[in-house]
C-alpha atoms as a PDB file:
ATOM      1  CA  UNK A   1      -9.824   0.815 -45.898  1.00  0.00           C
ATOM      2  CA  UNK A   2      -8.300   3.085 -43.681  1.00  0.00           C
ATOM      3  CA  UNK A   3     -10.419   6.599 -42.445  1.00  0.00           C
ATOM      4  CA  UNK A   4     -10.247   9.521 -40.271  1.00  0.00           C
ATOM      5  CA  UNK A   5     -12.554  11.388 -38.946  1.00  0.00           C
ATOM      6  CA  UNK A   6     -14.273  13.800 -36.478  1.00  0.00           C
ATOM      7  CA  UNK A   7     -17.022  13.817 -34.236  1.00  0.00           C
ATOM      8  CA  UNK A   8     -19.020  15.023 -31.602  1.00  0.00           C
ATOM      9  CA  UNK A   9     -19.880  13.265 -28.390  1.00  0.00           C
ATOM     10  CA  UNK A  10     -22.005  14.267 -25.557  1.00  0.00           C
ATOM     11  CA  UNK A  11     -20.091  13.541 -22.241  1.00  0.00           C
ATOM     12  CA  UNK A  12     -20.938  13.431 -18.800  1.00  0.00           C
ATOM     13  CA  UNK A  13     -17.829  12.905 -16.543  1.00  0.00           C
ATOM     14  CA  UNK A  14     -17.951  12.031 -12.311  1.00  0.00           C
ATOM     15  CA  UNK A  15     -14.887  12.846 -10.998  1.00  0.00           C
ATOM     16  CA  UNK A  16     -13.403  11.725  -7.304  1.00  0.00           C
ATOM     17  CA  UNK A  17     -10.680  12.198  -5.570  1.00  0.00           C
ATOM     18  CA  UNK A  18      -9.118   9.789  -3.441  1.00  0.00           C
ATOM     19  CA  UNK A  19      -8.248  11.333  -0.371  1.00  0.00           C
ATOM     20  CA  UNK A  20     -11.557  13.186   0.768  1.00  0.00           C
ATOM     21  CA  UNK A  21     -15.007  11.737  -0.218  1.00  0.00           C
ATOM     22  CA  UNK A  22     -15.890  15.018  -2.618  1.00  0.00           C
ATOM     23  CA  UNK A  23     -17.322  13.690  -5.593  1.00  0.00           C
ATOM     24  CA  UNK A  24     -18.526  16.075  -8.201  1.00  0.00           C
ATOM     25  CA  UNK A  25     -20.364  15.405 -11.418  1.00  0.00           C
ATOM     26  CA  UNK A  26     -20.144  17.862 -14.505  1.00  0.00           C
ATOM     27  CA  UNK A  27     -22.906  18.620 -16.590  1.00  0.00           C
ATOM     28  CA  UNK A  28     -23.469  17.299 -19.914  1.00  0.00           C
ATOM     29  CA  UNK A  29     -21.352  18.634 -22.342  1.00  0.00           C
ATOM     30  CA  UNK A  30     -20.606  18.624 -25.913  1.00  0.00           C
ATOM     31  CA  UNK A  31     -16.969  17.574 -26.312  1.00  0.00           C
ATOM     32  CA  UNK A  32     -14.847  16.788 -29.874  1.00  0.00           C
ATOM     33  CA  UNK A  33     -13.626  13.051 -30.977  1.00  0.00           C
ATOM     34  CA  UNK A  34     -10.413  12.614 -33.331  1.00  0.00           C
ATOM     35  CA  UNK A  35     -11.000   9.196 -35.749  1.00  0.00           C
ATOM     36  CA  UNK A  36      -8.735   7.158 -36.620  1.00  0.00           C
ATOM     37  CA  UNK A  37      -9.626   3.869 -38.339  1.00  0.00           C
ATOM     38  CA  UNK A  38      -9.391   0.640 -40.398  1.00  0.00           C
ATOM     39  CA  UNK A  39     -12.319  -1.484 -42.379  1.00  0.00           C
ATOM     40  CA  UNK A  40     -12.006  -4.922 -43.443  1.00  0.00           C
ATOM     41  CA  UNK A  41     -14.674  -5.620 -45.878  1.00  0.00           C
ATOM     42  CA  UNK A  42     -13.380  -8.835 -47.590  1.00  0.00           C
ATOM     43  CA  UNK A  43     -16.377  -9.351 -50.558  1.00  0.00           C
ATOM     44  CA  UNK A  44     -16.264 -13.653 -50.072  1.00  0.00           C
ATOM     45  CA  UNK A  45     -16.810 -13.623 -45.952  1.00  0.00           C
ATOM     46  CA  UNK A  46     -20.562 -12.660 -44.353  1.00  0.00           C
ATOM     47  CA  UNK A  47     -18.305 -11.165 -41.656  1.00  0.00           C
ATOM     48  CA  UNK A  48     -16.614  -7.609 -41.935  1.00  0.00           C
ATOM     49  CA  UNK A  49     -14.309  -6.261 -38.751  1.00  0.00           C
ATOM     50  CA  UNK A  50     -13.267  -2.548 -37.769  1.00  0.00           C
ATOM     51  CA  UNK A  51     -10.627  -1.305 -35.285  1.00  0.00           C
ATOM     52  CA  UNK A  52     -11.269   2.403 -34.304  1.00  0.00           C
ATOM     53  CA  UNK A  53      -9.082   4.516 -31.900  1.00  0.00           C
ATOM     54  CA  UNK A  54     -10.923   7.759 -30.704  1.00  0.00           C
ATOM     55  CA  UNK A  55      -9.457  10.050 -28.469  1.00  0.00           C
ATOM     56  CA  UNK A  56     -11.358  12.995 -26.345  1.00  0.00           C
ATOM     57  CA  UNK A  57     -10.398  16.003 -25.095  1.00  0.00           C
ATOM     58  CA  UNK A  58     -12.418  17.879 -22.004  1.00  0.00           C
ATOM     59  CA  UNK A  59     -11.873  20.336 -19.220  1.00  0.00           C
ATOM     60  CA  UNK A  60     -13.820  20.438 -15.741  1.00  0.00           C
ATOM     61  CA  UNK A  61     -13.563  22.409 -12.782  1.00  0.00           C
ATOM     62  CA  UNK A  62     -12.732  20.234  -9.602  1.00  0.00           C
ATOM     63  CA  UNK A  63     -12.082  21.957  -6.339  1.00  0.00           C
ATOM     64  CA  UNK A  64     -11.872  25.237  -7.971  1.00  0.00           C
ATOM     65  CA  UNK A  65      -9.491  24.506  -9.945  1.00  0.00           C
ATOM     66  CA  UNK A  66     -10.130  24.378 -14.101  1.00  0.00           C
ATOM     67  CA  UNK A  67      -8.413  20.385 -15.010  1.00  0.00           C
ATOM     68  CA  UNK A  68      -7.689  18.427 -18.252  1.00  0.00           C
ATOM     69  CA  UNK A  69      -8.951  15.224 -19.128  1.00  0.00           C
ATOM     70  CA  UNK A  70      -7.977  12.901 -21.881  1.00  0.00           C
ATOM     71  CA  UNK A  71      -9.664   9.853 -23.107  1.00  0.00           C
ATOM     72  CA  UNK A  72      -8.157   7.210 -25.476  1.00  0.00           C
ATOM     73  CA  UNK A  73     -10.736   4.348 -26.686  1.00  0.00           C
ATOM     74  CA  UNK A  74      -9.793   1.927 -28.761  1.00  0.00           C
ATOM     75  CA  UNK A  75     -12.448  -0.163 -30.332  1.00  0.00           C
ATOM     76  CA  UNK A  76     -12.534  -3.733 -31.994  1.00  0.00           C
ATOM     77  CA  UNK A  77     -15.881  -4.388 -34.510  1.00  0.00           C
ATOM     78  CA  UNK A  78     -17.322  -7.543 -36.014  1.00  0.00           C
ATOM     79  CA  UNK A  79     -20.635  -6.756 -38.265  1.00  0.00           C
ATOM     80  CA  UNK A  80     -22.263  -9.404 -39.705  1.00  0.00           C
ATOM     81  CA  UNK A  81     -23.639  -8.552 -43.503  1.00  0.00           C
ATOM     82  CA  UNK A  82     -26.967  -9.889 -44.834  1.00  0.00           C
END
């Protein structure tokens, strides 16, 4: 059973860069998550599986400077069902 959906995660991002030791951590933030997904519910097996790719969008401020940030998760489920 294929889905989309949307949600909302709350996101706290540390952020380094390589050549100098400034490190600065944002604040928590609300930030928006774009579903897409697939269920395997097969009625015979006690077992049921999911893959789920999410992807996040955020913006921080870094050395005065306003920068993008994109996350892509992909996620592989096994449930077991009573």
């Amino acid at each position: 059973v294929p889905y989309i959906g949307l949600g909302l995660s709350y996101l706290k991002e540390k952020i380094s860069n390589n050549d100098t030791a400034i490190v600065k951590k944002s604040d928590w933030k609300i930030v928006p998550q774009y579903i897409i997904g697939l269920d395997l519910d097969l009625p015979t097996v006690t077992f049921a599986g999911s893959m789920e790719y999410r992807y996040i969008n955020t913006n921080f401020e870094f050395n005065n400077e306003k920068k993008d940030s994109k996350y892509h998760v992909f996620l592989f489920k096994t449930r077991l069902k009573f």
